[in-house]
Protein backbone atom coordinates (compact mmCIF):
# COMPACT_ATOMS: atom_id res chain seq x y z
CA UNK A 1 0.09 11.85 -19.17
CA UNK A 2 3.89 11.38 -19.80
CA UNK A 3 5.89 7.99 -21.36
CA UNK A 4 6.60 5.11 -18.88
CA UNK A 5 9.53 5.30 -16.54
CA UNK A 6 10.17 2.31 -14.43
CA UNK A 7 11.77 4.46 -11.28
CA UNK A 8 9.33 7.31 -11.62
CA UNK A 9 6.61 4.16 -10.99
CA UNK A 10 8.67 2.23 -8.02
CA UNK A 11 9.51 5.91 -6.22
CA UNK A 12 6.56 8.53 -6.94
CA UNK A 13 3.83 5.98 -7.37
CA UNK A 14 1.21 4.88 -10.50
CA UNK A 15 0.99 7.85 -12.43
CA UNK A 16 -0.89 6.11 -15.21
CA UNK A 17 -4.18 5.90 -14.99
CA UNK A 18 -5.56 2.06 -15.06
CA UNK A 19 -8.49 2.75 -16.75
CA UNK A 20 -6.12 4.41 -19.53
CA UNK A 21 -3.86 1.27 -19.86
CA UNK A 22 -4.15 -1.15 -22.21
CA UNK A 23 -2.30 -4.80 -21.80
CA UNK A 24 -1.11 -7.55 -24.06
CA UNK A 25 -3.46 -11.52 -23.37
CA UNK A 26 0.47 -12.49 -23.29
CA UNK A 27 0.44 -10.74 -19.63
CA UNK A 28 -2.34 -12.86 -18.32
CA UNK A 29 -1.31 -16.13 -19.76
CA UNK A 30 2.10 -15.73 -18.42
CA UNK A 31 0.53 -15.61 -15.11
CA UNK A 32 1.55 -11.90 -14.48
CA UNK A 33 -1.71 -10.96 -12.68
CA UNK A 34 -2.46 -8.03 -9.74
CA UNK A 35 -1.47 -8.83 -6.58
CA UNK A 36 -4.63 -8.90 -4.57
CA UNK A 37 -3.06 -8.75 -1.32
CA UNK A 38 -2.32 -5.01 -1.68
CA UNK A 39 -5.77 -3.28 -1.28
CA UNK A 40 -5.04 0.65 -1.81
CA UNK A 41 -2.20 0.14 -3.98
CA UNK A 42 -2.53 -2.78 -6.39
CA UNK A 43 -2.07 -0.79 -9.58
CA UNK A 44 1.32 0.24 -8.26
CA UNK A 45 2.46 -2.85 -7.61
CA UNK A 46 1.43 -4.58 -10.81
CA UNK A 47 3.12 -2.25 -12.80
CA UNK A 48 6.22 -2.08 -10.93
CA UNK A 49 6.01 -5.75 -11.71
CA UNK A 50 5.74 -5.43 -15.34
CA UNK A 51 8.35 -2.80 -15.68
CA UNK A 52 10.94 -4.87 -13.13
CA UNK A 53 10.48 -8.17 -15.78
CA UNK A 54 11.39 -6.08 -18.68
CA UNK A 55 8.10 -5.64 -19.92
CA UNK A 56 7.64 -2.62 -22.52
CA UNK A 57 5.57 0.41 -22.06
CA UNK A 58 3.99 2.30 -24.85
CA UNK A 59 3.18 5.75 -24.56
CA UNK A 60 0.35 7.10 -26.71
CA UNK A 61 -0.40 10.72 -26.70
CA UNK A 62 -4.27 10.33 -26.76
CA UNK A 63 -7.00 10.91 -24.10
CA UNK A 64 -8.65 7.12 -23.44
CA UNK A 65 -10.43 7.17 -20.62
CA UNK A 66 -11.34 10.09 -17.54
CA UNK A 67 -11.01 9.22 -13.94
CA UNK A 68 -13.18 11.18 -11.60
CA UNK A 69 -12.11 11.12 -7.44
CA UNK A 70 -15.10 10.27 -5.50
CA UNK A 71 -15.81 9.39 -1.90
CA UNK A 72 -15.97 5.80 -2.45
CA UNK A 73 -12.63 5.62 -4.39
CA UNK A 74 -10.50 2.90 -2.68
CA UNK A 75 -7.82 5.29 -1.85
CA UNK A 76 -9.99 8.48 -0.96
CA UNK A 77 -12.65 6.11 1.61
CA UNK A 78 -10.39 6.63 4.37
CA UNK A 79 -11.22 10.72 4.23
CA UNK A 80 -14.59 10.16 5.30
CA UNK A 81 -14.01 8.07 7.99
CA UNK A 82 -13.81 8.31 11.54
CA UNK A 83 -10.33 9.60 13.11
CA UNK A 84 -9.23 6.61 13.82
CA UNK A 85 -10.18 4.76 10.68
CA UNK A 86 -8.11 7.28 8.88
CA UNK A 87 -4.89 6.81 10.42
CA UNK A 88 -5.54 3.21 10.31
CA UNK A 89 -6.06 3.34 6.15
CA UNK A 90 -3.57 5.95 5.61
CA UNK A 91 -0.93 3.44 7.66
CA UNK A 92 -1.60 0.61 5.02
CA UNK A 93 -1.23 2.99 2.54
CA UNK A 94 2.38 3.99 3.50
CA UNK A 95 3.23 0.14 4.29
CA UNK A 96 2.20 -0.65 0.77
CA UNK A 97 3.90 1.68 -0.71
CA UNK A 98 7.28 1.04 1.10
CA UNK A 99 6.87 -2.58 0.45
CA UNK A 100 6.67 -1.57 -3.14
CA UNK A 101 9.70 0.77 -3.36
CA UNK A 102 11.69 -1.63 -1.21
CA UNK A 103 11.20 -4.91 -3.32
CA UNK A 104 11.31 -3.10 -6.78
CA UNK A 105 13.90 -0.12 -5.97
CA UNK A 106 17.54 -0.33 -5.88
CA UNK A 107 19.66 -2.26 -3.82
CA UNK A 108 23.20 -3.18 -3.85
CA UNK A 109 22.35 -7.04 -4.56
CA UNK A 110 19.38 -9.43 -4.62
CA UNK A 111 19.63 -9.94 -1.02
CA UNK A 112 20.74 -6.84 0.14
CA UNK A 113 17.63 -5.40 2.69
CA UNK A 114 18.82 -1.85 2.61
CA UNK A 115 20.44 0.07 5.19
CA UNK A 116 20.04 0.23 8.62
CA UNK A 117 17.92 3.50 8.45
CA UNK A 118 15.85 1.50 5.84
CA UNK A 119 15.40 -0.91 8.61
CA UNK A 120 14.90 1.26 11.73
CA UNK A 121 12.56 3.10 9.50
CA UNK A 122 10.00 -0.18 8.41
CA UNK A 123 10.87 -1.34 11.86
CA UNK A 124 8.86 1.99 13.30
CA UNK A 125 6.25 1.64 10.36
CA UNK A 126 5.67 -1.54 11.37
CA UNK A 127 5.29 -0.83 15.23
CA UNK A 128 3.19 2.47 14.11
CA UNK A 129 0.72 0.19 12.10
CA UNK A 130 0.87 -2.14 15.01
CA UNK A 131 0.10 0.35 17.70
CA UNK A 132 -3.12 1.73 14.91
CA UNK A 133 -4.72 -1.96 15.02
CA UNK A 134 -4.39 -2.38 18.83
CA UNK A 135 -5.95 1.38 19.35
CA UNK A 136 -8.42 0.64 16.81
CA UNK A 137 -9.54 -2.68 18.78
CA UNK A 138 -9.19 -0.54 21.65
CA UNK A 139 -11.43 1.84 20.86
CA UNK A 140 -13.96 -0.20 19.40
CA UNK A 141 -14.29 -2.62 22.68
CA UNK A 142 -14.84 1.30 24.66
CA UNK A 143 -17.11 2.01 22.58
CA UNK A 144 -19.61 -0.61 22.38
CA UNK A 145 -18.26 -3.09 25.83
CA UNK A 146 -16.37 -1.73 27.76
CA UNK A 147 -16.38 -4.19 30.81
CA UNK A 148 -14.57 -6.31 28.18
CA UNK A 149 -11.49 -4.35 27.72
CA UNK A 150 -9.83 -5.50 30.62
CA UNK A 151 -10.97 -9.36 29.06
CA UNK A 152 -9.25 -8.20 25.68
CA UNK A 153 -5.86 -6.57 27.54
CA UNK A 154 -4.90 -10.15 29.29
CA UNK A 155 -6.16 -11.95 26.52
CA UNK A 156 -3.34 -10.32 24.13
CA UNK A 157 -1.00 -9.61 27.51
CA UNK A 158 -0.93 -5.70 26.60
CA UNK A 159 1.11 -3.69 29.00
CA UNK A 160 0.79 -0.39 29.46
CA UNK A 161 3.70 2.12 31.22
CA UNK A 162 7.59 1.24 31.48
């Protein structure tokens, strides 16, 4: 839709489409492959990669490809799921995406881990996401046994009040 810029990507997210972008065999055989270990936002994150090791974009003011947003797109599942589910997906989502602007955005030096608001702020993401999987077990265990929730709670030492 518009040329490449590198902060736009890290910031704002993958605003080219992947089924639009075409890739040098140079890219694969330098070992510069997707990061399978982000599920909803892999595209990001590979191109955030290119563009932090220099790599050139090319824009090309030409229609290649459509993308249509259906219910079984990766990152549009989690809207017809249960409650739950939702916040769950939508969790990973965010933690993805910080990951992404926090190892390919701007900092002061190579190990600089951003400020302490940065930090309080993953800190609570990561207690937020924490507190999603542990309500999500939760739940489930309710839902379909619930004479072993109290099994589950000492198992993992949960405590609940102050």
């Amino acid at each position: 839709t518009v040329p490449h810029n590198h902060r736009a990507i890290i910031y704002y997210g993958p605003y080219i489409g992947s089924t639009a972008l075409f890739f040098k065999k140079a890219i694969i055989e330098e070992g510069i492959l997707v990061n399978e270990k982000f599920k909803y936002t892999m595209d990001w994150e590979w191109y955030a990669h290119l563009g932090s090791l220099g790599k050139k974009f090319t824009f090309i003011n030409e229609t290649f490809a459509g993308f249509r947003l259906h219910s079984q797109n990766q990152s549009q599942k989690y809207r017809q799921m249960a409650e739950i589910d939702k916040l769950f997906n939508r969790a990973q989502q965010l933690a993805e995406g910080y990951t992404i602007k926090r190892y390919y955005g701007y900092r002061f030096t190579k190990k600089d881990s951003g400020s302490l608001l940065e930090e309080f702020c993953l800190r609570l993401l990561w207690w937020y996401y924490r507190c999603i999987v542990l309500a999500q077990k939760l739940f489930y265990l309710l839902r379909y046994n619930p004479s072993e929730v109290k099994e589950y709670i000492k198992r993992r030492n949960v405590k609940f009040g102050v």
